[in-house]
N, C-alpha and C. Protein backbone atom coordinates (compact mmCIF):
# COMPACT_ATOMS: atom_id res chain seq x y z
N UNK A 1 128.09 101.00 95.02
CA UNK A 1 128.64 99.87 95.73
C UNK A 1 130.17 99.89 95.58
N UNK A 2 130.83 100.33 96.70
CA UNK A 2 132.13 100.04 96.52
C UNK A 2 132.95 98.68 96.12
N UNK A 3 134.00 99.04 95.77
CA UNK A 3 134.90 97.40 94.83
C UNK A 3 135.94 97.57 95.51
N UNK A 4 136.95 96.48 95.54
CA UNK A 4 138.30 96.20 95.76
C UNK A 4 139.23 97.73 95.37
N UNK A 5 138.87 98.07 94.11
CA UNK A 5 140.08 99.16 93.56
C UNK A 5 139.99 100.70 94.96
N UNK A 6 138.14 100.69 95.02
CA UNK A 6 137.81 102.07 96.33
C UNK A 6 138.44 101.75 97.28
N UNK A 7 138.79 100.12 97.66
CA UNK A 7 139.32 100.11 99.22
C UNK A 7 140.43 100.31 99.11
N UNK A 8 141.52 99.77 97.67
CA UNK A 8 142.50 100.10 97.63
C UNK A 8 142.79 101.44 97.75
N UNK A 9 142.85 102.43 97.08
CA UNK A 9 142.35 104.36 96.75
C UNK A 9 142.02 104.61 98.51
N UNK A 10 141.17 104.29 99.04
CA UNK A 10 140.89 104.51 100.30
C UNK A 10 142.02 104.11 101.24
N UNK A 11 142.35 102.80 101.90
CA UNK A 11 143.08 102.22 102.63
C UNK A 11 144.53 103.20 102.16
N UNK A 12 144.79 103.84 101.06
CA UNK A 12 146.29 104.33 100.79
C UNK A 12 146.39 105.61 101.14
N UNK A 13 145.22 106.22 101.13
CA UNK A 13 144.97 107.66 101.00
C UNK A 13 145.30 107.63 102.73
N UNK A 14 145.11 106.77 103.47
CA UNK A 14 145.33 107.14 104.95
C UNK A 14 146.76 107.28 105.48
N UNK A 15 146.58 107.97 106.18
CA UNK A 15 148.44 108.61 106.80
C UNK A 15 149.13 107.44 106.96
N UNK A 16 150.52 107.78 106.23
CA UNK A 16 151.93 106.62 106.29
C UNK A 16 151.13 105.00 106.16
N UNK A 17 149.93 105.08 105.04
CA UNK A 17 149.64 103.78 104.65
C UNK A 17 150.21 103.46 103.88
N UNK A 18 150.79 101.81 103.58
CA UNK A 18 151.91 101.07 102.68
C UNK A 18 150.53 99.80 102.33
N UNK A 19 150.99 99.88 100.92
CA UNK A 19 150.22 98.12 100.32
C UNK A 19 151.96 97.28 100.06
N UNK A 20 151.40 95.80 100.46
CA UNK A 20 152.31 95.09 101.00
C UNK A 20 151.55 93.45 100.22
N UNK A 21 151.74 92.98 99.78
CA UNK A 21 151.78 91.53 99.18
C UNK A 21 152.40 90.70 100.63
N UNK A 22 151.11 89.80 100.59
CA UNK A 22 151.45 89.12 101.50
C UNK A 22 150.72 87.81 101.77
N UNK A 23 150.89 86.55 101.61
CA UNK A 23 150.00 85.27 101.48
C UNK A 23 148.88 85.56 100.69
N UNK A 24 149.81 86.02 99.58
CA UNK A 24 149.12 86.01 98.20
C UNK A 24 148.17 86.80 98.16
N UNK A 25 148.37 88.05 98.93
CA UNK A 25 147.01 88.94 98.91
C UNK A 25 147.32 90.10 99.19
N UNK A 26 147.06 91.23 98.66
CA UNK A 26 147.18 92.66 99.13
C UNK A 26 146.58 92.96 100.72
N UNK A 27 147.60 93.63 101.40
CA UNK A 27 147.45 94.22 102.42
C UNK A 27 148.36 95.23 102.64
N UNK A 28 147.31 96.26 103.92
CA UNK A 28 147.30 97.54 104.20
C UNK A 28 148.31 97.33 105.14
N UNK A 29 149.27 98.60 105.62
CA UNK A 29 149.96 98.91 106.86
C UNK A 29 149.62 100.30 107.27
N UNK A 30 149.65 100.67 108.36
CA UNK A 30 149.73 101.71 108.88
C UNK A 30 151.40 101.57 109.59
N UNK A 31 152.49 102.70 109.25
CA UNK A 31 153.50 102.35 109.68
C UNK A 31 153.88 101.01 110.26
N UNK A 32 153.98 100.08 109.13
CA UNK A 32 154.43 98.58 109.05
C UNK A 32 153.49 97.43 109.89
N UNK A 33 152.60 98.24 110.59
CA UNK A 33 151.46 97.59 111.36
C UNK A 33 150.17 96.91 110.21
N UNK A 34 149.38 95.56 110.12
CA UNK A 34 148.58 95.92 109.67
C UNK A 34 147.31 96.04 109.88
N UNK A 35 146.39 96.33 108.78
CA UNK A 35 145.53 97.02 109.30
C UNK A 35 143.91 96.09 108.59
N UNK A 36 144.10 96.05 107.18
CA UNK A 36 143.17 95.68 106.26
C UNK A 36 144.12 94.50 104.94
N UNK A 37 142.87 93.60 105.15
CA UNK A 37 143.54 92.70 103.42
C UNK A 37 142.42 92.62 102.89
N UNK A 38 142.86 92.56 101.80
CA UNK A 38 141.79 91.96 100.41
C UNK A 38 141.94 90.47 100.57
N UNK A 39 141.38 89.83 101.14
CA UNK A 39 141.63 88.36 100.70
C UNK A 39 140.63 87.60 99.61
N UNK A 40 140.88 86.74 99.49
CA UNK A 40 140.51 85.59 98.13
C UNK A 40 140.58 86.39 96.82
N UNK A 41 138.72 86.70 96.40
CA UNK A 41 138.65 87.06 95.19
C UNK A 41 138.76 88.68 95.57
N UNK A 42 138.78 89.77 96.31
CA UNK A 42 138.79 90.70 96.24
C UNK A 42 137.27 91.26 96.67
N UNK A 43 136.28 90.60 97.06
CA UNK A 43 134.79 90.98 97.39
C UNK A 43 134.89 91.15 98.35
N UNK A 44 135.86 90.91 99.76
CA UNK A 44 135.40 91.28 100.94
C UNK A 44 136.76 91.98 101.36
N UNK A 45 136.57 92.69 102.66
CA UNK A 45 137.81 93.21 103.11
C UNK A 45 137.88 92.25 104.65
N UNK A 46 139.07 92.07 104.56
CA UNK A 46 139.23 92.19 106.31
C UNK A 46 140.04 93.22 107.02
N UNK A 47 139.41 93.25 108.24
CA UNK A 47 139.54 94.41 108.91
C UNK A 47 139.88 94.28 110.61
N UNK A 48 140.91 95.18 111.15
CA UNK A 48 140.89 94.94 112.70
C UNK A 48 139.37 95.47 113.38
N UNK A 49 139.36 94.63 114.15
CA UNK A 49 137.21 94.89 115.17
C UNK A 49 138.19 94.25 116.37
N UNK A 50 138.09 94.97 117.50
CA UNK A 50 138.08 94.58 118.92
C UNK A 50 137.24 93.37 118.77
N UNK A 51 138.03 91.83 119.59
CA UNK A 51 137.01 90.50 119.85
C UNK A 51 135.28 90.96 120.35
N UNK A 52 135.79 91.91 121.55
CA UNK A 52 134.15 92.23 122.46
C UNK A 52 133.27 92.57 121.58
N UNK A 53 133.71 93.36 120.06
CA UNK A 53 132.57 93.98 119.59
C UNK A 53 131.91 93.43 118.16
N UNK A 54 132.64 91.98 118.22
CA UNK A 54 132.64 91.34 116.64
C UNK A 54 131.13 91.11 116.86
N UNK A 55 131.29 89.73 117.52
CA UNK A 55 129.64 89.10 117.20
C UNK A 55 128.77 89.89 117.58
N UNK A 56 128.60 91.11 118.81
CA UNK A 56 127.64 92.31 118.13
C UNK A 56 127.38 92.74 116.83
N UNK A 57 128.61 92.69 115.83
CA UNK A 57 128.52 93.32 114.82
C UNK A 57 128.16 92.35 114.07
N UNK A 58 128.56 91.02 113.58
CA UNK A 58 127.90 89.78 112.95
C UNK A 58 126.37 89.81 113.07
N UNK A 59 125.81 89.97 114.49
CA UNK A 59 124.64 89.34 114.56
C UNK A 59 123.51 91.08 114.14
N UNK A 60 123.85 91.94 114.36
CA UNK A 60 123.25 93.24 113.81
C UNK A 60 123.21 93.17 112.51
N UNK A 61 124.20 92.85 111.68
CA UNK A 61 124.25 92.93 110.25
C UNK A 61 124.88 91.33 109.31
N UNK A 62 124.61 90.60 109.66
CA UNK A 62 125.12 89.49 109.32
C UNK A 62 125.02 89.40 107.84
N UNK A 63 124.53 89.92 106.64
CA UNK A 63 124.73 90.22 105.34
C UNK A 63 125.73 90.84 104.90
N UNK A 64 126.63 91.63 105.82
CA UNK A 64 127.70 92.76 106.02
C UNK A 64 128.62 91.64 106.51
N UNK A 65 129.07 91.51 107.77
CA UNK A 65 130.07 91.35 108.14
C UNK A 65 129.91 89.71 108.56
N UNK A 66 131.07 89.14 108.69
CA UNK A 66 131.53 88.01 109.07
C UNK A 66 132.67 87.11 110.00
N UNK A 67 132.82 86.34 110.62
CA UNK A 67 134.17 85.89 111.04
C UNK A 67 134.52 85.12 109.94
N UNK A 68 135.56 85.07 109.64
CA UNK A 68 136.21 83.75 108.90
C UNK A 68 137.13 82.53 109.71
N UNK A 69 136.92 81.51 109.76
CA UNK A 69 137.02 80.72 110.64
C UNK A 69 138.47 80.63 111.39
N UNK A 70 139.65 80.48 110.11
CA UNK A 70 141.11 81.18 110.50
C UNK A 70 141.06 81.98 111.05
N UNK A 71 140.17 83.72 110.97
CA UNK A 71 140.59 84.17 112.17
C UNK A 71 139.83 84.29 113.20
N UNK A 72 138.97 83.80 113.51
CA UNK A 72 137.91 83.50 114.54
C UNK A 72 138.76 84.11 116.11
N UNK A 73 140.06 83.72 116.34
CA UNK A 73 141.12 84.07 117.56
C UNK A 73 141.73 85.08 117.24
N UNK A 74 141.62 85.95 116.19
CA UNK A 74 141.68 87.03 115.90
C UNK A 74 140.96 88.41 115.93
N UNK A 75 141.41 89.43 116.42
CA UNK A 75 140.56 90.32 116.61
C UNK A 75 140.29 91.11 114.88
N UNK A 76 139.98 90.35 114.07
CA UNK A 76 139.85 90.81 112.60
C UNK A 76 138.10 90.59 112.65
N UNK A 77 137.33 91.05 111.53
CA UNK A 77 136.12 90.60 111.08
C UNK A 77 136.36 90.79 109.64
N UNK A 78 135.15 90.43 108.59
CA UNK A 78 135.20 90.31 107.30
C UNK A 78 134.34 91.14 106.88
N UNK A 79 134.23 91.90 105.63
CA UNK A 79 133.22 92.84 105.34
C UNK A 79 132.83 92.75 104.03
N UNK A 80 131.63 92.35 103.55
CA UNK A 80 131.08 92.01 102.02
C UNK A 80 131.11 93.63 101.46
N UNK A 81 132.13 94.19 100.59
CA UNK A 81 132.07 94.71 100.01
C UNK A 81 130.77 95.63 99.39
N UNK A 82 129.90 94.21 98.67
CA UNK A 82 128.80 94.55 97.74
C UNK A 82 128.00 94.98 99.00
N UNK A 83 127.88 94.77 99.93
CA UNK A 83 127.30 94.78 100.63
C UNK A 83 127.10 96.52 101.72
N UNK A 84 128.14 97.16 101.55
CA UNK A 84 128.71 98.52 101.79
C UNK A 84 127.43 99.47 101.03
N UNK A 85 127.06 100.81 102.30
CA UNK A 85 125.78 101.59 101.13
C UNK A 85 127.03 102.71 100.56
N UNK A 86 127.95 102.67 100.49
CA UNK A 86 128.88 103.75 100.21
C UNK A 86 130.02 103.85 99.87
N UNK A 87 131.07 104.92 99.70
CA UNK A 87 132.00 104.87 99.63
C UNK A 87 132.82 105.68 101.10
N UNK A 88 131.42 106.15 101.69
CA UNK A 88 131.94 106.87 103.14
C UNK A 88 132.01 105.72 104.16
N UNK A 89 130.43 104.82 103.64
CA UNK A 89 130.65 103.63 104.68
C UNK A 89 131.87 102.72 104.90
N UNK A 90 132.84 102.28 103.58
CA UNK A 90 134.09 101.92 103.63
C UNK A 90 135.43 103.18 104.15
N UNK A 91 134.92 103.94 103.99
CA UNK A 91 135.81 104.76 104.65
C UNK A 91 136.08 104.91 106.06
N UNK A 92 134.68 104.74 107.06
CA UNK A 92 134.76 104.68 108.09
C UNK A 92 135.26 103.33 108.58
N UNK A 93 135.09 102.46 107.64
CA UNK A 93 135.69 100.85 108.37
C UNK A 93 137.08 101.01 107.98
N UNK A 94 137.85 101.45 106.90
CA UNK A 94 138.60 101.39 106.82
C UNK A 94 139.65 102.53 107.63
N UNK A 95 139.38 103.42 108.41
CA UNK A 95 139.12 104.56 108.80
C UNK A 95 139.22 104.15 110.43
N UNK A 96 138.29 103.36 111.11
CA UNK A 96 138.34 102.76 112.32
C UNK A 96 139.50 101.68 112.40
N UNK A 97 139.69 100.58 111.40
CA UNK A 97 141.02 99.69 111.87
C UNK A 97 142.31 100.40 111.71
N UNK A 98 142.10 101.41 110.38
CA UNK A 98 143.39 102.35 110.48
C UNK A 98 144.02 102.74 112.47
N UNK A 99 143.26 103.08 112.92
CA UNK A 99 143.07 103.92 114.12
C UNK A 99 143.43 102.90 115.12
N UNK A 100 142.90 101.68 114.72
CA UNK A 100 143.22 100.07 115.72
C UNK A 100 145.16 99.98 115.97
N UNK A 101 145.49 100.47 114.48
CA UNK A 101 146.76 99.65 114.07
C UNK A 101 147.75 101.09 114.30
N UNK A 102 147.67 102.62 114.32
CA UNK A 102 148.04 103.32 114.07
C UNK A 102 148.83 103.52 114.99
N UNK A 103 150.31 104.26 115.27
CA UNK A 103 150.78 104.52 116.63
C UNK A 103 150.60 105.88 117.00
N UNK A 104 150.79 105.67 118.19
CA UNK A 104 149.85 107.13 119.11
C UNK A 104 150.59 108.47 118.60
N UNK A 105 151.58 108.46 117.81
CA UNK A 105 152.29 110.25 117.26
C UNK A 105 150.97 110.03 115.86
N UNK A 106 150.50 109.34 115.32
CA UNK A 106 149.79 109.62 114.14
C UNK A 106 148.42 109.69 114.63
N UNK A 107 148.14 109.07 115.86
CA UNK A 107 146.62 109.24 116.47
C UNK A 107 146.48 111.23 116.78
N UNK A 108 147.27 111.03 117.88
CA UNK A 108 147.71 112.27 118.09
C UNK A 108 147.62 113.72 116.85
N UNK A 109 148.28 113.23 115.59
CA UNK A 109 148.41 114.02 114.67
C UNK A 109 146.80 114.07 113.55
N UNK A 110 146.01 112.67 113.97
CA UNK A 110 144.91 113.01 113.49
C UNK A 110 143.64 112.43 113.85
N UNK A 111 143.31 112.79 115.06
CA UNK A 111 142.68 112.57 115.88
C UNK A 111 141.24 112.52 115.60
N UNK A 112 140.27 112.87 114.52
CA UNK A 112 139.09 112.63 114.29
C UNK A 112 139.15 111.68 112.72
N UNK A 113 140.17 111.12 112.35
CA UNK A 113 140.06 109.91 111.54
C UNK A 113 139.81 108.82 112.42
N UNK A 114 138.75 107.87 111.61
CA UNK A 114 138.31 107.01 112.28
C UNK A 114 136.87 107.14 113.20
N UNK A 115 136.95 107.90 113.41
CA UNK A 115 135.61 108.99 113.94
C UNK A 115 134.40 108.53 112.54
N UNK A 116 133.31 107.86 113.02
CA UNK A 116 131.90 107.55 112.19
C UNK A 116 131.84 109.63 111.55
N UNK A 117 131.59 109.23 110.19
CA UNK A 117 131.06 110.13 109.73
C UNK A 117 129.45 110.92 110.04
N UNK A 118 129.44 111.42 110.40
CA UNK A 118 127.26 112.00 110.39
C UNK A 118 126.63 112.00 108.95
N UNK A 119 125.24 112.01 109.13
CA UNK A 119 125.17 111.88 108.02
C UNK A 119 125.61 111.26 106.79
């Protein structure tokens, strides 16, 4: 079960990612863009999700993921940590908003990050 410290290790390990303190909470940038926060206690992540594809994703896995009501007008969702079967499965979420937030010379430069793992 991945923790706060894997997303941290993960979210940094991605190209020209910066951790940034910010309303009292660690967050990710992709070249000054962001991407992912740890908010409250550190159990969940938030993450960029296109609006169209949130409440698909809420209502498929609703033990997993969440809106939080602040950002409800946000194209963010929430992700229970404990709730992750992996450390690949956080990779790919963290991995897909990277890709949301990234600008097109780093898409360009790595073009199957973000890409669901097989298997």
């Amino acid at each position: 079960m991945p923790d706060a410290e894997d997303a941290r290790r993960i979210a940094l390990s991605l190209p020209e990612t910066t951790e940034k303190i910010a309303w009292s909470m660690p967050t990710f940038r992709v070249a000054g863009k962001m991407f992912a926060t740890l908010p409250e206690d550190e159990t969940s992540l938030a993450v960029r999700c296109p609006k169209e594809e949130r409440a698909e994703l809420v209502l498929a896995e609703p033990g997993k993921f969440w809106i939080a009501d602040h950002e409800a007008q946000f194209a963010w969702v929430r992700v229970r940590l404990a709730a992750l079967e992996d450390e690949r499965e956080l990779r790919d979420v963290l991995a897909d908003s990277w890709r949301q937030s990234a600008p097109p010379r780093l898409l360009e430069t790595h073009p199957r990050l973000g890409v669901p793992t097989e298997g």
